[in-house]
Every structure is written in C-alpha cells, then in structure tokens.
C-alpha atoms as a PDB file:
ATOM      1  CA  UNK A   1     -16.940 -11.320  28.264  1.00  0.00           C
ATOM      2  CA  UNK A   2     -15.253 -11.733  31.577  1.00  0.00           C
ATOM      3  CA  UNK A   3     -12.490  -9.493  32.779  1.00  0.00           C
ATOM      4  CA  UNK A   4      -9.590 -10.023  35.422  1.00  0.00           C
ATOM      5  CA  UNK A   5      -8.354  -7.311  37.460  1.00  0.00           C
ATOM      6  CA  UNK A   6      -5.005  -6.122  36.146  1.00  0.00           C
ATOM      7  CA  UNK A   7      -3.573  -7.311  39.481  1.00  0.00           C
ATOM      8  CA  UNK A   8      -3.978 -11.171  38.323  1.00  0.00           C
ATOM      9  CA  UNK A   9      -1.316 -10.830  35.690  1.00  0.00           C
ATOM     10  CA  UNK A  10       1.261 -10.677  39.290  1.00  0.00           C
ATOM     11  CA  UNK A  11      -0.260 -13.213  40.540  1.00  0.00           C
ATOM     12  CA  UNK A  12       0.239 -15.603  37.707  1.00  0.00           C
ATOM     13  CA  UNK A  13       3.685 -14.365  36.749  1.00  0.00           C
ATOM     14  CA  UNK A  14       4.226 -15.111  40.236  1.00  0.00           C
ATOM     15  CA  UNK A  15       3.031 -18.466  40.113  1.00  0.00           C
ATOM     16  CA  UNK A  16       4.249 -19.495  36.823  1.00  0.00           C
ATOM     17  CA  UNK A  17       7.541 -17.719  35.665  1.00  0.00           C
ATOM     18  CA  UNK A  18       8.823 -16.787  39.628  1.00  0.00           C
ATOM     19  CA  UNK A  19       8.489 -13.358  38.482  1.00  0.00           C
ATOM     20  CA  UNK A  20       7.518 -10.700  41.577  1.00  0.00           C
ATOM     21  CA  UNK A  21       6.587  -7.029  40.037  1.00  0.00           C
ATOM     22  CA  UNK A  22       5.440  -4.064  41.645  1.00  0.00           C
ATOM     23  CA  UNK A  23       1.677  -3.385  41.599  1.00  0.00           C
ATOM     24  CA  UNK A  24       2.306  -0.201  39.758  1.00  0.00           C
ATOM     25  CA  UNK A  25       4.413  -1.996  37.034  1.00  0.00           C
ATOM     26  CA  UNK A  26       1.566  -4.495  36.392  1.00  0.00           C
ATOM     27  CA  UNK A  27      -1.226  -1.295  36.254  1.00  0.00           C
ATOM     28  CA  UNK A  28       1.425   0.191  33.954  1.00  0.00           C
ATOM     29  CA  UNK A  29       1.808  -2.615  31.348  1.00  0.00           C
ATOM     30  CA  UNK A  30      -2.178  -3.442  31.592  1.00  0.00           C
ATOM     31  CA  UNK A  31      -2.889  -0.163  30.735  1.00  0.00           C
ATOM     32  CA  UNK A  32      -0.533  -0.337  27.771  1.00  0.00           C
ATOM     33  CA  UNK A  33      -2.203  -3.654  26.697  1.00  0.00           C
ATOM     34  CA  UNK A  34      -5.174  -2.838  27.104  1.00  0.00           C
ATOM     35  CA  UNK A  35      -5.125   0.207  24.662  1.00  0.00           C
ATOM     36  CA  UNK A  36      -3.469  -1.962  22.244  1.00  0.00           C
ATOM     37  CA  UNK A  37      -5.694  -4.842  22.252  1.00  0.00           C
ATOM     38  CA  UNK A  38      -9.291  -2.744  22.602  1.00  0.00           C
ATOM     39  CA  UNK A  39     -10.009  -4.434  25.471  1.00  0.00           C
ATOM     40  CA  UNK A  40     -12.420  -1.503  26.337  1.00  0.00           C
ATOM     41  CA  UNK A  41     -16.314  -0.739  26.993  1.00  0.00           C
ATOM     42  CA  UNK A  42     -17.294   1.733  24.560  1.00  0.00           C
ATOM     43  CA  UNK A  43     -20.351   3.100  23.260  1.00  0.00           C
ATOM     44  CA  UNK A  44     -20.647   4.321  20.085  1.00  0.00           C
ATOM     45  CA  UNK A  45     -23.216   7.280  19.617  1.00  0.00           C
ATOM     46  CA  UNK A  46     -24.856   8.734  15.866  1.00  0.00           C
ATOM     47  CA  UNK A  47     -23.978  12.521  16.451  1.00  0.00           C
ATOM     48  CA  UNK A  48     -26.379  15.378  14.282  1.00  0.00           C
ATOM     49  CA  UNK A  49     -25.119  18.668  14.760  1.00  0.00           C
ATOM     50  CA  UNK A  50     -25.261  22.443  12.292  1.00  0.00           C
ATOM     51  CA  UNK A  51     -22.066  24.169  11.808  1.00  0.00           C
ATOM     52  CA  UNK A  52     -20.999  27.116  12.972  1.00  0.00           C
ATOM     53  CA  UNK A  53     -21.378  30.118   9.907  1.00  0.00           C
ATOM     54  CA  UNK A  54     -18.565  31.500  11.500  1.00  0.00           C
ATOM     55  CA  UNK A  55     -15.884  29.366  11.258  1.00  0.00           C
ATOM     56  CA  UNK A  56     -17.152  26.170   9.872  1.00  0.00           C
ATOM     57  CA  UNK A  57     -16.527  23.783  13.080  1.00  0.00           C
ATOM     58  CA  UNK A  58     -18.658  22.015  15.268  1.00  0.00           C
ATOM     59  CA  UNK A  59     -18.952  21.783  18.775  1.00  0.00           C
ATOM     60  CA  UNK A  60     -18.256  17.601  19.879  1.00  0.00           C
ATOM     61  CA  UNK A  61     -19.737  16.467  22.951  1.00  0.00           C
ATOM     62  CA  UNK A  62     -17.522  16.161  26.324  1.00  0.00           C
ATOM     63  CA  UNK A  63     -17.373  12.275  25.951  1.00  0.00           C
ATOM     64  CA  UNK A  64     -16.171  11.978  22.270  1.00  0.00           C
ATOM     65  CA  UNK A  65     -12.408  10.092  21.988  1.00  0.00           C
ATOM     66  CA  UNK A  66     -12.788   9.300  18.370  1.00  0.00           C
ATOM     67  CA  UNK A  67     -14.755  10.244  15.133  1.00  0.00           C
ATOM     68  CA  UNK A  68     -15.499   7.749  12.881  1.00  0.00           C
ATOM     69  CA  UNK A  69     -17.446   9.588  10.250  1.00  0.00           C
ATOM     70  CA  UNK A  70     -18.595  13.150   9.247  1.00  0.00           C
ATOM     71  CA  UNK A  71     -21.846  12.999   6.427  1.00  0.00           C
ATOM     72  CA  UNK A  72     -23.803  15.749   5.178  1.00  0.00           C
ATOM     73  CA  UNK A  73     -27.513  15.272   4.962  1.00  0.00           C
ATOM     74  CA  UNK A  74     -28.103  15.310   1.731  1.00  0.00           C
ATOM     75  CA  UNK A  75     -27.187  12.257  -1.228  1.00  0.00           C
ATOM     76  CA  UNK A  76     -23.999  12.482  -3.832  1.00  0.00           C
ATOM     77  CA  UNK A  77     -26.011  12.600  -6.922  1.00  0.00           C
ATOM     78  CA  UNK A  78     -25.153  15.138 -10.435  1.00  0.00           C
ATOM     79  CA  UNK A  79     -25.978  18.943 -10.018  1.00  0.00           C
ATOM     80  CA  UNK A  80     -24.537  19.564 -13.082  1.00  0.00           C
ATOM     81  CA  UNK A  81     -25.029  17.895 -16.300  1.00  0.00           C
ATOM     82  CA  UNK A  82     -24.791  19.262 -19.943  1.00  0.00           C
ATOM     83  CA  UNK A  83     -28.196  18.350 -21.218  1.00  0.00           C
ATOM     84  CA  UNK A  84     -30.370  20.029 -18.157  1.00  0.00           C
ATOM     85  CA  UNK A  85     -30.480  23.235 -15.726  1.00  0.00           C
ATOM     86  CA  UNK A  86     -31.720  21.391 -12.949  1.00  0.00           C
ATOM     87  CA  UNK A  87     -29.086  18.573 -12.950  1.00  0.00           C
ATOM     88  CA  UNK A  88     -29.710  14.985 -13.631  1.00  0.00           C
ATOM     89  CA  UNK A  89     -32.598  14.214 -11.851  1.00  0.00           C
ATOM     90  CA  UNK A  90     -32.612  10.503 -12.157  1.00  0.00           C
ATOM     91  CA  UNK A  91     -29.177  10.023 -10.159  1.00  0.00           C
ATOM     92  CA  UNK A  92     -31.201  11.843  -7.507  1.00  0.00           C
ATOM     93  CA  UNK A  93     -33.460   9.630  -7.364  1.00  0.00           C
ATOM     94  CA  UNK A  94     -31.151   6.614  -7.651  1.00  0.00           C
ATOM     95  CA  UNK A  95     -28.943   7.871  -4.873  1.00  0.00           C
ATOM     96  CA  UNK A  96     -32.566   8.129  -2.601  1.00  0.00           C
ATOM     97  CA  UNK A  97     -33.411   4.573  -3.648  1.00  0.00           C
ATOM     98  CA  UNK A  98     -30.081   2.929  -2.636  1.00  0.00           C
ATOM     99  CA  UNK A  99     -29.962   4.667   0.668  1.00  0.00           C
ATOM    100  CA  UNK A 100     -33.555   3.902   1.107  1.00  0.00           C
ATOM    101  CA  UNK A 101     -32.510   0.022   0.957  1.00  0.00           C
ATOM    102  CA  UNK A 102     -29.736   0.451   3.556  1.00  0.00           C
ATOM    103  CA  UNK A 103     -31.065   2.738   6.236  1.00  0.00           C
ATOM    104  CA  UNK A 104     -32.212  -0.579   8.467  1.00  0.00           C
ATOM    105  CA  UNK A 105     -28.772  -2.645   7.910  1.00  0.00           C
ATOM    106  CA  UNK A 106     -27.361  -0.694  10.797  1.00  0.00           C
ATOM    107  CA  UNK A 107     -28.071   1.307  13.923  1.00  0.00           C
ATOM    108  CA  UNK A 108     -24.945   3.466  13.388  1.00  0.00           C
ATOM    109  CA  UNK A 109     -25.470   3.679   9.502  1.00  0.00           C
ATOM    110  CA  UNK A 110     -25.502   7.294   8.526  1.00  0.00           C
ATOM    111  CA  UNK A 111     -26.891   8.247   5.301  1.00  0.00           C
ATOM    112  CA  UNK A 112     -25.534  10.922   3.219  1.00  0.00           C
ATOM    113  CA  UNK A 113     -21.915  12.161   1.572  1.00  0.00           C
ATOM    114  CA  UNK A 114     -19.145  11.468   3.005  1.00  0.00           C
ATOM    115  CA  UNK A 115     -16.944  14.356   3.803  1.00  0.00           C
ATOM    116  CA  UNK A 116     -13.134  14.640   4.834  1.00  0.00           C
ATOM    117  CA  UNK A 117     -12.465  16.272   7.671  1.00  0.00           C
ATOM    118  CA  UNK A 118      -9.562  16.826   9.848  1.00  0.00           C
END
C-alpha cells in the first residue's frame, strides 16, 4: 500500500480548494485521521505468559497498545457431571478434537478458554 506524507494533504488543498494551512494544522488533522481510519503498521504478536500468585496480573511487554484476547491453556469441557467423579470425559475429548482441527486456520489462533479480563 502506498503512503503520502501528511504534508500532501496542503499541497492539494492548496491546489484544489485555495485553501493555505499551517504545516502543524495538516500534522494535526493527519494524525487524527489516521487513528480513525487504521491507517497504521502494526504487528500483531501471540503472547504466553504465568501469572503472578500474588496478585493475579501479568506483566505485558513494553510494545503492547492493545489486547485482543486472554485464553487459558487448557479446553472448556464438563468437570462436573452427575453420573461420574472424574467429569465427563467425552466432552474432553471433543473439546481436544475441535481445537485439534483449527490450530492451522490461523497464525494468531490461540487455543483454549476464553477468559474476561479487564
């Protein structure tokens, strides 16, 4: 994708409407479009990490703006059933299956049960 300098926009308002604005006006308002639109390089990263004991948080990297997604690293499948000790097995194993099928759809794809966080 090719990108003009923010600069550009004064030229062409110049050009096209008459309009003359200060360079720091233009960096202003491409700054403010360009967080609205996305029009950013990113990376996005696939983060493993333990929590603390202490006080249940985790440590981000320096570089993280946003978090997507917080998993555990084990399935959602029935601990507790009425008819067994052990829970029900079979959703265990149903719960490995599917996320055996999915694991190569996507780089970023992280297996497990989805958590809230805040």
């Amino acid at each position: 994708m090719k990108k003009n300098n923010f600069h550009y926009v004064g030229v062409l308002l110049d050009m096209i409407y008459g309009i003359e604005k200060e360079d720091e006006d233009i960096e202003e308002l491409g700054l403010i479009a360009w967080e609205l639109i996305g029009n950013k390089e990113y990376r996005m990263y696939r983060y493993s990490t333990c929590i603390s004991p202490n006080d249940n948080s985790v440590e981000l990297p320096c570089n993280v703006d946003s978090v997507e997604a917080v998993t555990t690293s084990y399935e959602d499948w029935n601990r507790v059933t009425n008819y067994s000790e052990n829970g029900d097995y079979r959703s265990a194993f149903i719960e490995n299956h599917i996320e055996a099928e999915k694991i190569y759809n996507s780089p970023f794809y992280i297996p497990g049960k989805l958590v809230s966080y805040n």
